[in-house]
C-alpha atoms as a PDB file:
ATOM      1  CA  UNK A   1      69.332  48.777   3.163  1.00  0.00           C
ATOM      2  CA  UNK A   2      72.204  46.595   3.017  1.00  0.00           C
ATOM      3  CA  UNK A   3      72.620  46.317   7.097  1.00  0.00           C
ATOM      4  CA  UNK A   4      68.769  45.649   7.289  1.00  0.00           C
ATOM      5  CA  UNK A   5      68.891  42.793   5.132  1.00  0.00           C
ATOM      6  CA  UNK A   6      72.112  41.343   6.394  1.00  0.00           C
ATOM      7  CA  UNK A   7      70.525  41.335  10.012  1.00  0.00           C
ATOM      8  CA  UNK A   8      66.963  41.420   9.473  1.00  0.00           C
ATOM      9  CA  UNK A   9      66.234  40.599   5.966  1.00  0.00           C
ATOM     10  CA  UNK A  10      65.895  36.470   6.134  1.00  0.00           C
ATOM     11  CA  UNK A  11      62.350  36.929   6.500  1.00  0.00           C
ATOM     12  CA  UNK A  12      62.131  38.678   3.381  1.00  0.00           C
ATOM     13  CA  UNK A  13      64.136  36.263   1.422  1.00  0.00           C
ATOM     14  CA  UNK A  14      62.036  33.022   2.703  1.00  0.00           C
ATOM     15  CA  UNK A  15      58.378  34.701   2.051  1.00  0.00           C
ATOM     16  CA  UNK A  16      59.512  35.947  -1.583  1.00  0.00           C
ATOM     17  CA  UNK A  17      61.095  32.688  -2.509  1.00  0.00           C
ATOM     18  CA  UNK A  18      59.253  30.002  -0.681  1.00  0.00           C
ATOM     19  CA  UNK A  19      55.955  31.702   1.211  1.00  0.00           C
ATOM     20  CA  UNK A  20      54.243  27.746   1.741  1.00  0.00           C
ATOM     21  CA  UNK A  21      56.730  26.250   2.952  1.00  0.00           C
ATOM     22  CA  UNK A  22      56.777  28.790   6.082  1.00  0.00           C
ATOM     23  CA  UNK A  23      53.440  29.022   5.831  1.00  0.00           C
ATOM     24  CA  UNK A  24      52.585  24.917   6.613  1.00  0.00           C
ATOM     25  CA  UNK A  25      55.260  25.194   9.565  1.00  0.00           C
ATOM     26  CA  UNK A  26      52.782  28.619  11.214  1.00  0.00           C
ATOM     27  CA  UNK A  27      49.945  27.373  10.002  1.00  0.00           C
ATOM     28  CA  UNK A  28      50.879  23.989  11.995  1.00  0.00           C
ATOM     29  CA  UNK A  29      52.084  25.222  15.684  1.00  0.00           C
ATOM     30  CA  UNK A  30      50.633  28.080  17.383  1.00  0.00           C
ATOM     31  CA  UNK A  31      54.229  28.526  19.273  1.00  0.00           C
ATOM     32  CA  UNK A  32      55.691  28.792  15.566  1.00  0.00           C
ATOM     33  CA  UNK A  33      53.110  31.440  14.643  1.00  0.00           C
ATOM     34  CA  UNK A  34      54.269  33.332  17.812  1.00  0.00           C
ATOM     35  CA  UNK A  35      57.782  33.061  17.500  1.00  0.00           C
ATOM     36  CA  UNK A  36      57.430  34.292  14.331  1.00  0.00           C
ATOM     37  CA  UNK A  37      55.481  37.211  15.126  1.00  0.00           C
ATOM     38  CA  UNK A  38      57.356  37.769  18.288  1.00  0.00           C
ATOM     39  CA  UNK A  39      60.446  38.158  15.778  1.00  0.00           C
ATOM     40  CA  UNK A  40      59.131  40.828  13.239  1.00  0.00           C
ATOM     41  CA  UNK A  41      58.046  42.797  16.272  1.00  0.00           C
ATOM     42  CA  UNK A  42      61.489  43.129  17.987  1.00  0.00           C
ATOM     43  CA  UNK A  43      62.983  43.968  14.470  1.00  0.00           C
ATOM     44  CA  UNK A  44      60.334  46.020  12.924  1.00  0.00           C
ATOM     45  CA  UNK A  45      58.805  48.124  15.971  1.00  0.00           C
ATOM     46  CA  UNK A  46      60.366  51.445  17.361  1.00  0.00           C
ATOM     47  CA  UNK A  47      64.133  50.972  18.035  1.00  0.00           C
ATOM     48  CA  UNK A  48      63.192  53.373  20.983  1.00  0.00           C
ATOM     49  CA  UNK A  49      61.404  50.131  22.591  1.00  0.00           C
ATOM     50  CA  UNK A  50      63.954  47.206  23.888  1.00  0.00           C
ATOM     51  CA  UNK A  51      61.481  44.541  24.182  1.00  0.00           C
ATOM     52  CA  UNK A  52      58.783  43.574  21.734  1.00  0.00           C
ATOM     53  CA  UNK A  53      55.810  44.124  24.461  1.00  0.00           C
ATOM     54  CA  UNK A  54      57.240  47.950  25.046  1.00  0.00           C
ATOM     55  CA  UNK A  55      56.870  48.520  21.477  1.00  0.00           C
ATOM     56  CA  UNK A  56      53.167  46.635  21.368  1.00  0.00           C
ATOM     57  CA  UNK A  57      50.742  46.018  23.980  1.00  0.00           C
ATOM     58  CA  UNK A  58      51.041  42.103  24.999  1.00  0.00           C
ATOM     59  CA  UNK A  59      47.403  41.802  24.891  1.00  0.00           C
ATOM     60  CA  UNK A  60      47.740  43.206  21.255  1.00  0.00           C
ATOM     61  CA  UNK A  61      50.286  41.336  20.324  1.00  0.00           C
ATOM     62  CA  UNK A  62      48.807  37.797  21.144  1.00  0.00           C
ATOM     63  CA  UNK A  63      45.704  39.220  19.375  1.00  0.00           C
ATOM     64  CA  UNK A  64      47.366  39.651  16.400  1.00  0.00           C
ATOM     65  CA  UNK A  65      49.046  36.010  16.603  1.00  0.00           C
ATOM     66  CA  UNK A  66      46.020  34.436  17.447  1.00  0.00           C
ATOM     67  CA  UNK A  67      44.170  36.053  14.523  1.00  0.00           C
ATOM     68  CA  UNK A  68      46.602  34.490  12.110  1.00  0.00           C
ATOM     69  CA  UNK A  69      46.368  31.390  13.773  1.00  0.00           C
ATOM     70  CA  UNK A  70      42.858  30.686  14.027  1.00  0.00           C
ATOM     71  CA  UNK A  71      42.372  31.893  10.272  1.00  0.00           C
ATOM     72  CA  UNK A  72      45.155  30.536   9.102  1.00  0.00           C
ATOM     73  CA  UNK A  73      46.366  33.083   7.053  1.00  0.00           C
ATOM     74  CA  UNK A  74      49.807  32.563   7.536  1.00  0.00           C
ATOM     75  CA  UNK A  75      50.092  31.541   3.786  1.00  0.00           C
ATOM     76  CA  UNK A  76      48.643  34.332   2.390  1.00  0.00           C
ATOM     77  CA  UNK A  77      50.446  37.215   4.269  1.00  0.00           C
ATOM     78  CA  UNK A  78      53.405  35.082   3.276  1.00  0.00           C
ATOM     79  CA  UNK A  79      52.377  35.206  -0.428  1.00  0.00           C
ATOM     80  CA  UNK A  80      52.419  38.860  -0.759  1.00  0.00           C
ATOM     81  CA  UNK A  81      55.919  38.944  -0.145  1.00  0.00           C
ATOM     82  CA  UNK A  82      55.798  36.248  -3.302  1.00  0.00           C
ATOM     83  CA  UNK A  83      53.789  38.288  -5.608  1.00  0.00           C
ATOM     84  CA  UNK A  84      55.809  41.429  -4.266  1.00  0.00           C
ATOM     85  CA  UNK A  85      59.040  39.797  -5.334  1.00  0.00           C
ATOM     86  CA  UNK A  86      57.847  38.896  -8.858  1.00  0.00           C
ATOM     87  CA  UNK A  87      56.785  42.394  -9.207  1.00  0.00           C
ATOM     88  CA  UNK A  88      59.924  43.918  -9.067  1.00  0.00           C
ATOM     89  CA  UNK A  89      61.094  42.462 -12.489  1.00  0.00           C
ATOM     90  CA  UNK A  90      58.369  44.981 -14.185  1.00  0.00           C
ATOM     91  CA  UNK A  91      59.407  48.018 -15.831  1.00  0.00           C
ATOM     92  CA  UNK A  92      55.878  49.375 -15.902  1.00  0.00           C
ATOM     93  CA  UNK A  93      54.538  51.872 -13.396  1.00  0.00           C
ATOM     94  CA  UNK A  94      51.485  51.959 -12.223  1.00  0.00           C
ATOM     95  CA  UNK A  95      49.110  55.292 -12.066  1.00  0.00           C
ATOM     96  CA  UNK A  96      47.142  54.347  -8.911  1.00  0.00           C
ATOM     97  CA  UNK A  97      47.342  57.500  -6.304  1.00  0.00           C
ATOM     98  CA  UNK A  98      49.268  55.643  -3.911  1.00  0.00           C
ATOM     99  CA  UNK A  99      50.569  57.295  -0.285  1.00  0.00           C
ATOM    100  CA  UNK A 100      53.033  56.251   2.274  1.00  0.00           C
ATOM    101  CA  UNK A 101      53.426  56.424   5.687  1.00  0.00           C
ATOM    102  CA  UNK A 102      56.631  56.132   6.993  1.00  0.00           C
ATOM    103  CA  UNK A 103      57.844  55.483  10.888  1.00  0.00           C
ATOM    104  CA  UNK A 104      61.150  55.713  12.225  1.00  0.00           C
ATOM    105  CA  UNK A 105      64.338  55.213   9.927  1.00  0.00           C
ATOM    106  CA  UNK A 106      64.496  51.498  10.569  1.00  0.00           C
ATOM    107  CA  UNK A 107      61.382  50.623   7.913  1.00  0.00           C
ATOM    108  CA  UNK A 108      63.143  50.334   4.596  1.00  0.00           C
ATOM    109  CA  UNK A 109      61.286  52.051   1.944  1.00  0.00           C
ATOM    110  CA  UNK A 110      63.404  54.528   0.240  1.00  0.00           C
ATOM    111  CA  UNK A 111      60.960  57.615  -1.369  1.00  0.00           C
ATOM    112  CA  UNK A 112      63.354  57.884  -4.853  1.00  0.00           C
ATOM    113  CA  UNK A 113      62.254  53.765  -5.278  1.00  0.00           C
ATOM    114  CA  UNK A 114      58.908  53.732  -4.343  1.00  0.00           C
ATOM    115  CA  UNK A 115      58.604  57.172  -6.959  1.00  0.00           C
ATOM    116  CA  UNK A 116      60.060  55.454  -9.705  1.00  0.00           C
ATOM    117  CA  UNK A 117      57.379  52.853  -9.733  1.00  0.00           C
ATOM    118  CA  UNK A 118      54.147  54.450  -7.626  1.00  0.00           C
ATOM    119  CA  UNK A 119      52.385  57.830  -8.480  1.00  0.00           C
ATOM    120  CA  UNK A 120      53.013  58.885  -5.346  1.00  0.00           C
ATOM    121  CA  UNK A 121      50.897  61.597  -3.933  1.00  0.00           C
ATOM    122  CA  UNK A 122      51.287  61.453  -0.215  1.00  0.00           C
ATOM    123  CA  UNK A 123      54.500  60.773   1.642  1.00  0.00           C
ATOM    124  CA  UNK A 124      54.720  61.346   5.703  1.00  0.00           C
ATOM    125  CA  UNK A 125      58.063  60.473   7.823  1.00  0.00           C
ATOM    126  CA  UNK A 126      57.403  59.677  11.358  1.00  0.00           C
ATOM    127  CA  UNK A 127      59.884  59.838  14.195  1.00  0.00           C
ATOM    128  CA  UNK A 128      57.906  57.474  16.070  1.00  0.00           C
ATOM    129  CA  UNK A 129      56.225  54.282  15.373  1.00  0.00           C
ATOM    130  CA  UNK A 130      57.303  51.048  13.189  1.00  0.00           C
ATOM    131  CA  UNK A 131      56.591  48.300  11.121  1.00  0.00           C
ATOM    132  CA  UNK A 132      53.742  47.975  12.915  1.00  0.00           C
ATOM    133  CA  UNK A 133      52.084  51.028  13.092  1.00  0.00           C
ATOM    134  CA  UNK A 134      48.666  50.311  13.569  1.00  0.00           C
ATOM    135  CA  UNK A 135      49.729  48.780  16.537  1.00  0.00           C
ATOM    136  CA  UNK A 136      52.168  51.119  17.949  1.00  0.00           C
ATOM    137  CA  UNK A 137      51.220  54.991  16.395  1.00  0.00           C
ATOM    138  CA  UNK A 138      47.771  54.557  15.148  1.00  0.00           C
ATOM    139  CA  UNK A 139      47.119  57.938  16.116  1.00  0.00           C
ATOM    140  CA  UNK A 140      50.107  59.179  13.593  1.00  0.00           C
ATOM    141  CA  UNK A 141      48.227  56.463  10.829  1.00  0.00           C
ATOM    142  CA  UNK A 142      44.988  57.078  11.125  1.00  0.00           C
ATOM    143  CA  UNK A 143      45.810  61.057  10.893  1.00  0.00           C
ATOM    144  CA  UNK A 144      47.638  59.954   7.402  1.00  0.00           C
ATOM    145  CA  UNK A 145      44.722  57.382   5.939  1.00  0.00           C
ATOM    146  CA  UNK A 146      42.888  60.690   6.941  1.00  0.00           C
ATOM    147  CA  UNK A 147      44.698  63.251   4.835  1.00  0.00           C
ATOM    148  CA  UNK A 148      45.314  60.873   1.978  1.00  0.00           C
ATOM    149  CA  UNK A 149      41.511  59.937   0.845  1.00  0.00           C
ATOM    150  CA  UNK A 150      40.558  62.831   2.373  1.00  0.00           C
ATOM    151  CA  UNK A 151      41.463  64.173  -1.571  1.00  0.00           C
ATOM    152  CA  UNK A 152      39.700  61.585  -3.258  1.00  0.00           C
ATOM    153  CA  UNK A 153      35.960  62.635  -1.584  1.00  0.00           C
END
């Protein structure tokens, strides 16, 4: 945890502290948006994959940008980081069935945290896959959304 946020973890710090400020600077240059993107991609994806477009299609990838873009929902993805971060001071947890899908070691959530607070009820570890895995293993996802509301029919 500690060598992901000392590398990797500015993005974290920015969106839980100050999500509109970011978001004005996305929301107001496409290139921004990208760059942005382009970032959490070659930090967040497989460590398997070198370059960001080995690790997501290109095509997919400028999909994705462009649909924050053009909706301009920079601000709000930024704001869950926000709300997230305000979260953490509660002691409460909640009872919501909650499951998580985890791919590669390089995504940070660590099962004995996410217990204390979630009822967990499903918990995968992937050796493939990121951040990203809809993009990059949604075979491995969509097997897990699957088997978790697959108890809840």
């Amino acid at each position: 945890m500690a060598e992901f946020m000392n590398e990797a973890g500015g993005y974290i710090a920015i969106q839980s502290t100050r999500p509109r400020t970011l978001a004005y600077g996305l929301t107001d240059s496409p290139a921004g948006q990208l760059a942005w993107i382009v970032d959490k991609i070659r930090d967040m994806t497989d460590l398997a994959k070198e370059l960001p477009h080995e690790a997501v299609d290109r095509d997919l990838l400028l999909s994705d940008v462009s649909v924050y873009w053009f909706t301009g929902t920079a601000a709000s993805s930024a704001e869950l980081y926000y709300e997230d971060g305000q979260a953490w001071d509660e002691e409460e947890s909640s009872p919501v069935p909650t499951g998580v899908s985890l791919f590669t070691v390089q995504d940070i959530a660590l099962r004995r945290d996410e217990e204390r607070v979630n009822n967990i009820t499903f918990w995968a570890d992937h050796d493939r896959g990121g951040h990203f895995a809809a993009m990059e293993a949604p075979d491995l996802l969509l097997a897990d959304i699957r088997e978790f509301f697959g108890r809840y029919r």
